[in-house]
C-alpha atoms as a PDB file:
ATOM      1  CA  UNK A   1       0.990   4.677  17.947  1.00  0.00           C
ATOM      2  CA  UNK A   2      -2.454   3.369  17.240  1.00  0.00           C
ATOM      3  CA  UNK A   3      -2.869  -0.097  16.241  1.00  0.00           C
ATOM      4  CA  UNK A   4      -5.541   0.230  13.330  1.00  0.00           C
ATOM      5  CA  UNK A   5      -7.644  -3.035  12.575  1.00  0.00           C
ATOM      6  CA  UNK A   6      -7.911  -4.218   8.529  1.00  0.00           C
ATOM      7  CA  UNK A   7     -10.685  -6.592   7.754  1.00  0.00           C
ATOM      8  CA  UNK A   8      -9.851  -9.014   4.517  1.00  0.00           C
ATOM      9  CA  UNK A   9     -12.714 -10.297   2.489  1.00  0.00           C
ATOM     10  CA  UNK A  10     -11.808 -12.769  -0.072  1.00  0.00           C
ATOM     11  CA  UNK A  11     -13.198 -16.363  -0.943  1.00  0.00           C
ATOM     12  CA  UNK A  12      -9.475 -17.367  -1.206  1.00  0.00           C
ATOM     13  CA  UNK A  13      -7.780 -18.759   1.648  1.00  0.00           C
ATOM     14  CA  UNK A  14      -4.454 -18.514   0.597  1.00  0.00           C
ATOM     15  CA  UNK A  15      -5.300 -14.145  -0.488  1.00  0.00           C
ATOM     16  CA  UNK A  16      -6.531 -13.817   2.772  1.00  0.00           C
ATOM     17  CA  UNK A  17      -3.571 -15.565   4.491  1.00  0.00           C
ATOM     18  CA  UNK A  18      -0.948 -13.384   2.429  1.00  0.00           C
ATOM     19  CA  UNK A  19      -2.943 -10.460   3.295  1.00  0.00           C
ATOM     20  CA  UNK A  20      -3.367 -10.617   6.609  1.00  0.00           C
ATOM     21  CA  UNK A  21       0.383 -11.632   7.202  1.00  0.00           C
ATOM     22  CA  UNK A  22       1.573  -8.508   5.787  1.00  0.00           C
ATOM     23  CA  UNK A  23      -0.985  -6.395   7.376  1.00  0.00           C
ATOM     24  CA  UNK A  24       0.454  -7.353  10.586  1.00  0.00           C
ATOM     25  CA  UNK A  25       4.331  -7.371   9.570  1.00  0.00           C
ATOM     26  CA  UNK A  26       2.957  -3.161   9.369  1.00  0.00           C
ATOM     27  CA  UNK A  27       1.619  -3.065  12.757  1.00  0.00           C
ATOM     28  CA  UNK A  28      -1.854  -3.655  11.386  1.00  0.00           C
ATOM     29  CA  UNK A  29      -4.458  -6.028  13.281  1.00  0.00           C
ATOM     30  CA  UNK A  30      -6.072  -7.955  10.211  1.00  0.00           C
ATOM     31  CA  UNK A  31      -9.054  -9.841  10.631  1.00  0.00           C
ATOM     32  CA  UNK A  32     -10.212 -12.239   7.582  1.00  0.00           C
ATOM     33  CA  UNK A  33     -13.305 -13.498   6.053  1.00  0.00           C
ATOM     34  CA  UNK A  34     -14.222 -15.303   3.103  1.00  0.00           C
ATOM     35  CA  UNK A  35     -17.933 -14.328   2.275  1.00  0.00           C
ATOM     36  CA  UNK A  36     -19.707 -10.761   1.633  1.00  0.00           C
ATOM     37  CA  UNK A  37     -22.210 -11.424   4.885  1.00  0.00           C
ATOM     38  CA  UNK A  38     -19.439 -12.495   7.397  1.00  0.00           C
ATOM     39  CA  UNK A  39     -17.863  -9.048   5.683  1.00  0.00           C
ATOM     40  CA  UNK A  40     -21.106  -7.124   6.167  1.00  0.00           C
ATOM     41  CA  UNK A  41     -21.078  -8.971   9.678  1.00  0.00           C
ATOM     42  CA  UNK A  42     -18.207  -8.056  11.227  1.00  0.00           C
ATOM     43  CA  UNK A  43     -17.850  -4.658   9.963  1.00  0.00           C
ATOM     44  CA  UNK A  44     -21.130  -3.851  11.900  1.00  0.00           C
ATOM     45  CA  UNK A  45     -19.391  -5.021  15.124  1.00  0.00           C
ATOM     46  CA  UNK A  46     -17.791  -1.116  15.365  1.00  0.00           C
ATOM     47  CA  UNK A  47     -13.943  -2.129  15.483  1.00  0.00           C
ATOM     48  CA  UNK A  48     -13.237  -1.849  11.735  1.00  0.00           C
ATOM     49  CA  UNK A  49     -10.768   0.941  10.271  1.00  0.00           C
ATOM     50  CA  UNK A  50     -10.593  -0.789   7.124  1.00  0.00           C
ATOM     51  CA  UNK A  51     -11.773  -2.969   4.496  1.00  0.00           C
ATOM     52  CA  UNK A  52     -10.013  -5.012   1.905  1.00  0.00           C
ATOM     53  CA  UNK A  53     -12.893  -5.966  -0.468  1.00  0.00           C
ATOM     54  CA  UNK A  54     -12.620  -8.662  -3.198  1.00  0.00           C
ATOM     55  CA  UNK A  55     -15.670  -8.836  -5.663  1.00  0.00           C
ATOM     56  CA  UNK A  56     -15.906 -11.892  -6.833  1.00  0.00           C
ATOM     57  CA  UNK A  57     -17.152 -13.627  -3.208  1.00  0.00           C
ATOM     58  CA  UNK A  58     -19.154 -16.597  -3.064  1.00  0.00           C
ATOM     59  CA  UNK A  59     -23.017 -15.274  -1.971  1.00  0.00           C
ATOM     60  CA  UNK A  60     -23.334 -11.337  -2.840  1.00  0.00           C
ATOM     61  CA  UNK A  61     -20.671  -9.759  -4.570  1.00  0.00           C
ATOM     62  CA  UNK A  62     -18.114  -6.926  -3.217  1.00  0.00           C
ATOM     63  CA  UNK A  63     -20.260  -4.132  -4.739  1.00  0.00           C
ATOM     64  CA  UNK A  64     -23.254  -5.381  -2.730  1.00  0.00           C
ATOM     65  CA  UNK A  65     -21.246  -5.419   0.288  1.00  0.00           C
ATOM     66  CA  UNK A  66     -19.968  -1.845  -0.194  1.00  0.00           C
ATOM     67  CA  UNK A  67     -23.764  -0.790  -0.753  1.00  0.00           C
ATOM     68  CA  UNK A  68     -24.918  -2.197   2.293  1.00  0.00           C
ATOM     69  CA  UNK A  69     -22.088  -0.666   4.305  1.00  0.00           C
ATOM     70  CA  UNK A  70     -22.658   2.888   2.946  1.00  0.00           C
ATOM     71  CA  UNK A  71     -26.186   2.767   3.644  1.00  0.00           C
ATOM     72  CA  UNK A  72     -25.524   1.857   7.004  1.00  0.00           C
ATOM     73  CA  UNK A  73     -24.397   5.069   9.668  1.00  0.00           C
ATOM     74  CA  UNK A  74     -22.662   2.533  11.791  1.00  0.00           C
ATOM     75  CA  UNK A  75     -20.225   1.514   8.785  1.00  0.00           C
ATOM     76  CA  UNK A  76     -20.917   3.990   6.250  1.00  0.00           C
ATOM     77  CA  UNK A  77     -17.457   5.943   7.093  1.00  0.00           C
ATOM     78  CA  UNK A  78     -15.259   2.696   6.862  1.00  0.00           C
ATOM     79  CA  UNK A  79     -13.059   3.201   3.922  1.00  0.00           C
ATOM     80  CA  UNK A  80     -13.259   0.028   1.077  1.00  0.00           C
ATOM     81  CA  UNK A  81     -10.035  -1.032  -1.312  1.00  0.00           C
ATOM     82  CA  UNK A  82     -10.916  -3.020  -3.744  1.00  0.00           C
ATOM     83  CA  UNK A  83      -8.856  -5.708  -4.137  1.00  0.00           C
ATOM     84  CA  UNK A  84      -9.504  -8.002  -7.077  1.00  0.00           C
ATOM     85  CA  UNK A  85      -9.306  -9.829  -9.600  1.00  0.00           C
ATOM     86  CA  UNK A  86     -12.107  -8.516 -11.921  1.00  0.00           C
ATOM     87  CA  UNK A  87      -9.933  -5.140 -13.614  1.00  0.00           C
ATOM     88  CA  UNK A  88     -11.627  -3.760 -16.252  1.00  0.00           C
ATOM     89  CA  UNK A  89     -11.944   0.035 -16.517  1.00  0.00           C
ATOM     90  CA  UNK A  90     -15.492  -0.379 -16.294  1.00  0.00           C
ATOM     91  CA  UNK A  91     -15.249  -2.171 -13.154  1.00  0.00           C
ATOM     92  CA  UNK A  92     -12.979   0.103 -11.936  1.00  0.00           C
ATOM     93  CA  UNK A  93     -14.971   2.739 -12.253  1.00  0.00           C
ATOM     94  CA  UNK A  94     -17.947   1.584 -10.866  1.00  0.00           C
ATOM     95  CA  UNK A  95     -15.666   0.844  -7.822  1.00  0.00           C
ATOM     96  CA  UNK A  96     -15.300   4.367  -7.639  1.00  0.00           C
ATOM     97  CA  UNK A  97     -18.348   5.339  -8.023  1.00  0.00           C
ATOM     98  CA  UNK A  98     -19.951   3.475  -5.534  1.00  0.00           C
ATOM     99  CA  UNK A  99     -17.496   4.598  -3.113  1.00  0.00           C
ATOM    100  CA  UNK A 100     -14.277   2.787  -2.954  1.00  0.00           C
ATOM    101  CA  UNK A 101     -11.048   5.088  -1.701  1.00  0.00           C
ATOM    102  CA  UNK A 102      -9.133   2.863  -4.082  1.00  0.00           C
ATOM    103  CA  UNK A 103      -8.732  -0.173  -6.353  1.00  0.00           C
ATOM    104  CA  UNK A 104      -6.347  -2.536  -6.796  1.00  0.00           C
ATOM    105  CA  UNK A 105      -6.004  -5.243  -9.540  1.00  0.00           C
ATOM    106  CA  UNK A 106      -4.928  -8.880  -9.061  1.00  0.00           C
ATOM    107  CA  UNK A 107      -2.066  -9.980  -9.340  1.00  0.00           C
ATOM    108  CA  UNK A 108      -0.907  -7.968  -7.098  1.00  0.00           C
ATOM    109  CA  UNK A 109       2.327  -6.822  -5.672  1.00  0.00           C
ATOM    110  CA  UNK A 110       2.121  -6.439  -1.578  1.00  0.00           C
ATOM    111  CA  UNK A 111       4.677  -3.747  -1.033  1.00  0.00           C
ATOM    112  CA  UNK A 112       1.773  -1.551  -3.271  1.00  0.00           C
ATOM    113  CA  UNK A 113      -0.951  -3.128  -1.642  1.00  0.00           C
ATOM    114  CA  UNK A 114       0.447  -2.142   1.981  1.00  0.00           C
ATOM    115  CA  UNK A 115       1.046   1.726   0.558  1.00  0.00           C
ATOM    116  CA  UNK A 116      -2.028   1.727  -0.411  1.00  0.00           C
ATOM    117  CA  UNK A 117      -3.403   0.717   3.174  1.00  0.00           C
ATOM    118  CA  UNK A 118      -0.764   3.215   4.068  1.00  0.00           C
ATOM    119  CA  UNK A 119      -1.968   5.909   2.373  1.00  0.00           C
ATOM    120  CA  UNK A 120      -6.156   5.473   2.913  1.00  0.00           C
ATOM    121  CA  UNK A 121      -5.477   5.682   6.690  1.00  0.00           C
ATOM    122  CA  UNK A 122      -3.817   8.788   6.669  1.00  0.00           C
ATOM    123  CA  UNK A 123      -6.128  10.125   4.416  1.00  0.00           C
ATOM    124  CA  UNK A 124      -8.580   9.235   7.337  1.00  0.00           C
ATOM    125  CA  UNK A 125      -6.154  10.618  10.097  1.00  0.00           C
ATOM    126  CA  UNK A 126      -5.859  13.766   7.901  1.00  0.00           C
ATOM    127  CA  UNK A 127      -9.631  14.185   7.529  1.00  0.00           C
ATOM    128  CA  UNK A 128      -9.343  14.335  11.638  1.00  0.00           C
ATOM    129  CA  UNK A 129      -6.690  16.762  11.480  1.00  0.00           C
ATOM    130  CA  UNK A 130      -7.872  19.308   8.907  1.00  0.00           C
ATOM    131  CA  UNK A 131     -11.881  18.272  10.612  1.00  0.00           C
ATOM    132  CA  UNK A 132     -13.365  18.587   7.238  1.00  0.00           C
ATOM    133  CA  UNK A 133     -14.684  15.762   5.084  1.00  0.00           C
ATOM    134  CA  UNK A 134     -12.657  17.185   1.839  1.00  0.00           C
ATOM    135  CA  UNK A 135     -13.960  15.023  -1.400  1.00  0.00           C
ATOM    136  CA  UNK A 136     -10.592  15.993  -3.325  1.00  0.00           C
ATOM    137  CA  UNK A 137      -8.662  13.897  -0.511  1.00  0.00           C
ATOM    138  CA  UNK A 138     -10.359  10.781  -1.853  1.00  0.00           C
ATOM    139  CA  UNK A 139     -10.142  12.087  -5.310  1.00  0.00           C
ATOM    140  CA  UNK A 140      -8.564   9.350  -7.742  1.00  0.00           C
ATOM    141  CA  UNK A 141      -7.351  12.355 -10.379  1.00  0.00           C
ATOM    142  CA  UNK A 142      -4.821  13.295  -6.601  1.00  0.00           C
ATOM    143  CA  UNK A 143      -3.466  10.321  -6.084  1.00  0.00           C
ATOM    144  CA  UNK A 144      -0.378   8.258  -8.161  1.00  0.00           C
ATOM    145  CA  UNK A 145      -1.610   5.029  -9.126  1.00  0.00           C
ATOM    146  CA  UNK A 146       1.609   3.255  -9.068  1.00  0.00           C
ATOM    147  CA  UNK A 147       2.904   4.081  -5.351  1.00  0.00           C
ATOM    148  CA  UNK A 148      -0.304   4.712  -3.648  1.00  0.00           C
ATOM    149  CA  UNK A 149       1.085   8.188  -2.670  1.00  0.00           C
ATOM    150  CA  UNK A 150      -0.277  11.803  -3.650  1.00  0.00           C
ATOM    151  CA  UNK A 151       0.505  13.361  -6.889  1.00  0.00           C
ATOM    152  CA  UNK A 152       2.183  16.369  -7.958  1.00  0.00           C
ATOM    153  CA  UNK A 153      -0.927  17.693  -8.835  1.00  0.00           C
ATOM    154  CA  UNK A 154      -2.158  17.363  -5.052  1.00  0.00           C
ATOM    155  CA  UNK A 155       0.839  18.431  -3.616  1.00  0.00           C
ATOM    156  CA  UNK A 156       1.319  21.790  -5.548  1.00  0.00           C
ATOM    157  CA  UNK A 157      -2.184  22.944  -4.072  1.00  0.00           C
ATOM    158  CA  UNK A 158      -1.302  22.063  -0.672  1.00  0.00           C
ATOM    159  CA  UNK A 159       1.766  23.016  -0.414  1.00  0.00           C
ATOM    160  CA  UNK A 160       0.326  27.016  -1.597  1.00  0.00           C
ATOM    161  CA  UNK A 161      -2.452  26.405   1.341  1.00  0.00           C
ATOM    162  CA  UNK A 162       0.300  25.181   3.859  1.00  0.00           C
ATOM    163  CA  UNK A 163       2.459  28.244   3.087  1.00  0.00           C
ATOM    164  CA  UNK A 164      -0.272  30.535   3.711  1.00  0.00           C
ATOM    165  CA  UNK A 165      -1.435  29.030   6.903  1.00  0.00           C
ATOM    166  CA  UNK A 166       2.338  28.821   8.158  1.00  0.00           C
ATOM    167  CA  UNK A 167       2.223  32.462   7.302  1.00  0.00           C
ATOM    168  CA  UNK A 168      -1.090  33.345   8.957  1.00  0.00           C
ATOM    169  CA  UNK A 169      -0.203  31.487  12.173  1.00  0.00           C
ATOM    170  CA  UNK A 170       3.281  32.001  12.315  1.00  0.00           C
ATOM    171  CA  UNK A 171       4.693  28.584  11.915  1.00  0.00           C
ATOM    172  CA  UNK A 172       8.045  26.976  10.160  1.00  0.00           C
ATOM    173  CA  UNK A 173       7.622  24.467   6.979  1.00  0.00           C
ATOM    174  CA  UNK A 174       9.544  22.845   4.917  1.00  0.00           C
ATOM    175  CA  UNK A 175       9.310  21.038   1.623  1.00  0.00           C
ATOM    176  CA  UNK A 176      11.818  18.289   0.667  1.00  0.00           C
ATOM    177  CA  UNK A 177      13.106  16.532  -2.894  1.00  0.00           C
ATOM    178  CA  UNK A 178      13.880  13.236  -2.960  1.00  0.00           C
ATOM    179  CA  UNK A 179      15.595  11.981  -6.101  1.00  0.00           C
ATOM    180  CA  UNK A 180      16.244   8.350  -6.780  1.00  0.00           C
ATOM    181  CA  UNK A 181      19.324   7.185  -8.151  1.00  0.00           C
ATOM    182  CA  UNK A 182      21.968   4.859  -7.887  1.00  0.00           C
ATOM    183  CA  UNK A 183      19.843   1.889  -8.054  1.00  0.00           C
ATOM    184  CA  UNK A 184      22.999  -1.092  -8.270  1.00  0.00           C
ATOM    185  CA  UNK A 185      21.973  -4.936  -8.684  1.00  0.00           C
ATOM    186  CA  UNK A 186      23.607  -7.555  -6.375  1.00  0.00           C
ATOM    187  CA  UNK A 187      23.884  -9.783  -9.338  1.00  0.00           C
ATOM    188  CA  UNK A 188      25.262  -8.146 -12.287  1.00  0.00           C
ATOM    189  CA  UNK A 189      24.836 -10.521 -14.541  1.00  0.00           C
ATOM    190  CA  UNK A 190      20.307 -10.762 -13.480  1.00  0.00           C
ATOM    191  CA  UNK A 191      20.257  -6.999 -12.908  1.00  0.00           C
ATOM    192  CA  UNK A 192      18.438  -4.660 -11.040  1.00  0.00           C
ATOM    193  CA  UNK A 193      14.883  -5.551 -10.455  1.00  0.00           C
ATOM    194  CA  UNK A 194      12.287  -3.485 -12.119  1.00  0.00           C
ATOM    195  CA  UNK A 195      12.128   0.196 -11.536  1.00  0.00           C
ATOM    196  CA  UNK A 196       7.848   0.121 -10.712  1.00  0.00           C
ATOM    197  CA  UNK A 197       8.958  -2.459  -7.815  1.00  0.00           C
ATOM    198  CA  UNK A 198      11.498  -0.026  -6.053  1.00  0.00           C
ATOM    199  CA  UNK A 199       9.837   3.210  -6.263  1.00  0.00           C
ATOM    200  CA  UNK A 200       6.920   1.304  -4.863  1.00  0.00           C
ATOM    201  CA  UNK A 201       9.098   0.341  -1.756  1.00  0.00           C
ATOM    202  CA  UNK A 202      11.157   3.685  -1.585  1.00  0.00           C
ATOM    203  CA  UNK A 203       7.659   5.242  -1.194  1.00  0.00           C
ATOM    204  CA  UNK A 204       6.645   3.157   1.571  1.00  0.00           C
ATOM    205  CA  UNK A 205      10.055   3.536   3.433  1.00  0.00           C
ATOM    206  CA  UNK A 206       9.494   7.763   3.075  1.00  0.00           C
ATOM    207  CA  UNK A 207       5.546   6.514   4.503  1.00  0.00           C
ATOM    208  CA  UNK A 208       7.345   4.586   7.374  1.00  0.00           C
ATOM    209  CA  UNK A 209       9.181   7.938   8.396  1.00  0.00           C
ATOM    210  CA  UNK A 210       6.940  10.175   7.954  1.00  0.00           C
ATOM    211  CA  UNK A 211       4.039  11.714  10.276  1.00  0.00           C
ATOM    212  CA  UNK A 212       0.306  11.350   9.543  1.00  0.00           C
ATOM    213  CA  UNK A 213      -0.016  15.115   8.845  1.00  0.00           C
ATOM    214  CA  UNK A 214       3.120  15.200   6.402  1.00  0.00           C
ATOM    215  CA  UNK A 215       2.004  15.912   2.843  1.00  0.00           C
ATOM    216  CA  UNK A 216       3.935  12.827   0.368  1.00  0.00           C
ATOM    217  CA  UNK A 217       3.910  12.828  -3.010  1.00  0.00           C
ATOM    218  CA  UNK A 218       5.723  11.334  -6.168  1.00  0.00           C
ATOM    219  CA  UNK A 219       7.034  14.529  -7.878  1.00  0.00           C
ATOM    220  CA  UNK A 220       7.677  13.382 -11.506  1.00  0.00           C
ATOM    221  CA  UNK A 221       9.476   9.898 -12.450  1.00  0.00           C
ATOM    222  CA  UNK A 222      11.840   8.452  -9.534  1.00  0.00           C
ATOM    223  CA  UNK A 223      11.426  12.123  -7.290  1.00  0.00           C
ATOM    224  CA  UNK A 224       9.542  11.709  -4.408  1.00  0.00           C
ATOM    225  CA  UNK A 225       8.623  15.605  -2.411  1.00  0.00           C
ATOM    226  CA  UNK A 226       7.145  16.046   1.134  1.00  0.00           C
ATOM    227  CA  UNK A 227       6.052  19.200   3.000  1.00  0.00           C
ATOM    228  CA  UNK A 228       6.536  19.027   6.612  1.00  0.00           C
ATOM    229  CA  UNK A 229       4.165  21.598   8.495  1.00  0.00           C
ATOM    230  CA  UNK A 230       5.522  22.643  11.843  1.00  0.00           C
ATOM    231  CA  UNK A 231       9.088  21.684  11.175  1.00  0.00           C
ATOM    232  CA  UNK A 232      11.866  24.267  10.790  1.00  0.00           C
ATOM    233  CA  UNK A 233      15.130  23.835   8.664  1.00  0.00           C
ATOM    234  CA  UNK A 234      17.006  21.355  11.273  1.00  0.00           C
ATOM    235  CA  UNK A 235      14.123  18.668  11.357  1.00  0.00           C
ATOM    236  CA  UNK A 236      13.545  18.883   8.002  1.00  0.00           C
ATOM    237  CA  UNK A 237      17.133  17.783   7.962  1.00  0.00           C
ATOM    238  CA  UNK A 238      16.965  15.526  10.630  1.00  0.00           C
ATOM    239  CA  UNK A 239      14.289  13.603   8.158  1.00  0.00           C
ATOM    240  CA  UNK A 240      15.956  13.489   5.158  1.00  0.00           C
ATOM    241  CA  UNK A 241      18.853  11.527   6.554  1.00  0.00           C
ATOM    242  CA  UNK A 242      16.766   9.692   8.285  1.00  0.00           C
ATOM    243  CA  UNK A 243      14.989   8.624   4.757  1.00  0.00           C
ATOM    244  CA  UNK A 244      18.706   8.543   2.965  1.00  0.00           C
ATOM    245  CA  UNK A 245      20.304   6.268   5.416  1.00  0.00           C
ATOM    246  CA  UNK A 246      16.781   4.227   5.269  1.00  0.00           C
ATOM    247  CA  UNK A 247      17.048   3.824   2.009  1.00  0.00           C
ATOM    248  CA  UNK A 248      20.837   2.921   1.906  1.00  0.00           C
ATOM    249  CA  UNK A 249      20.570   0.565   4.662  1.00  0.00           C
ATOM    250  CA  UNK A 250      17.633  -1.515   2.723  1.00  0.00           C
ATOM    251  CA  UNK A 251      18.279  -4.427  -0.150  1.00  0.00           C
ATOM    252  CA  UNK A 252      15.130  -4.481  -2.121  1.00  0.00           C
ATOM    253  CA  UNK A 253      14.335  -8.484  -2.286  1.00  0.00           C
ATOM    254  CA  UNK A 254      12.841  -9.486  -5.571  1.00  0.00           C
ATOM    255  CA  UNK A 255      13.440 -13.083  -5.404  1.00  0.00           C
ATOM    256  CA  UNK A 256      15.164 -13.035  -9.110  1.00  0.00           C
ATOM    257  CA  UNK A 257      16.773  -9.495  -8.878  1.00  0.00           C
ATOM    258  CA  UNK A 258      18.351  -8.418  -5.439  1.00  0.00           C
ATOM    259  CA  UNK A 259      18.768  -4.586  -5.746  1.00  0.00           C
ATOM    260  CA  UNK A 260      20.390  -1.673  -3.827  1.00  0.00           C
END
């Protein structure tokens, strides 16, 4: 599997440390910074799949960074999270607006940050896939906000244009519910830990065992769907166990609320 390479631009050591270290516990190569030119810099080298952008950095801020990168053809394709502390809607949508694929406020929780990462490379692999630069796949009103993954929205058109292409070229799909329940603290008496935390992980274990081309989306509340082009009834099978026992298998950590 490719290794893809994350560059982190924040003026805080410690945010870039914490970054980077995750990054790389998800098979990421992360590469930090800790000023907009160094980001500018080293994105121009040619090696960079992604950006992690705060705006608040010490000698032009992030959105002057993602300008000069856009107007650039040798980094204008790199695709730019911001990841900050300055959360405003109106900052949020100027993110947007200038070109971000995402935006994430601090204080952060990693597990989301790491779906998010997640999900803006394989919107890139699926650009490479499908060969068209689609808008709607960078489209905020697709995506839900909370896991990082598609919506249902997203997933009900492309699971109609995935039918009809299975049917024009005469392959197998299959589309797959995954309902959340059973969620049991360790500790009774602290309960479970918060439901945004787990969906957030149980989204990024259905990422982990999924393929780039695989269509994931967060249904409605704690159900999770995926269409699967190319695989008939058995390996659709053969991947929802593999997601169940997955799931099972993992204790979700929150230091004060240890939950199955």
């Amino acid at each position: 599997m490719q290794q893809y390479k994350v560059l982190v631009a924040d003026d805080c050591v410690d945010e870039v440390m914490i970054l980077c270290h995750g990054l790389e516990m998800h098979n990421y190569e992360a590469v930090g910074v800790h000023n907009g030119l160094d980001a500018v810099k080293r994105a121009e080298e040619g090696d960079i799949d992604l950006l992690l952008l705060d705006i608040g950095l010490p000698d032009i801020d992030g959105y002057d960074v993602l300008h000069r990168l856009k107007e650039n053809p040798k980094t204008s394709n790199i695709p730019i999270i911001f990841v900050t502390a300055k959360g405003a809607p109106e900052d949020i949508a100027r993110g947007y607006e200038l070109g971000a694929v995402d935006y994430i406020a601090k204080p952060y929780n990693l597990p989301i940050v790491m779906l998010r990462v997640d999900c803006a490379m394989r919107t890139k692999q699926m650009m490479e896939y499908i060969g068209a630069q689609a808008d709607y796949l960078h489209d905020s009103v697709y995506t839900d906000h909370l896991t990082g993954l598609r919506n249902r929205r997203f997933l009900l058109e492309r699971l109609q244009e995935e039918i009809e292409k299975s049917h024009r070229y005469k392959y197998p799909i299959s589309c797959l519910l995954v309902d959340v329940d059973e969620i049991l603290p360790e500790d009774r008496d602290l309960g479970a830990a918060s439901m945004d935390d787990l969906l957030a992980e149980i989204a990024l274990a259905i990422r982990n065992s999924s393929r780039y081309y695989d269509i994931l989306a967060r249904f409605d509340g704690a159900l999770f769907a995926a269409v699967l082009p190319h695989a008939a009834l058995k390996d659709a099978i053969s991947y929802a166990q593999k997601i169940q026992e997955e799931v099972a298998s993992t204790t979700f950590h929150d230091p004060g609320f240890p939950t199955r």
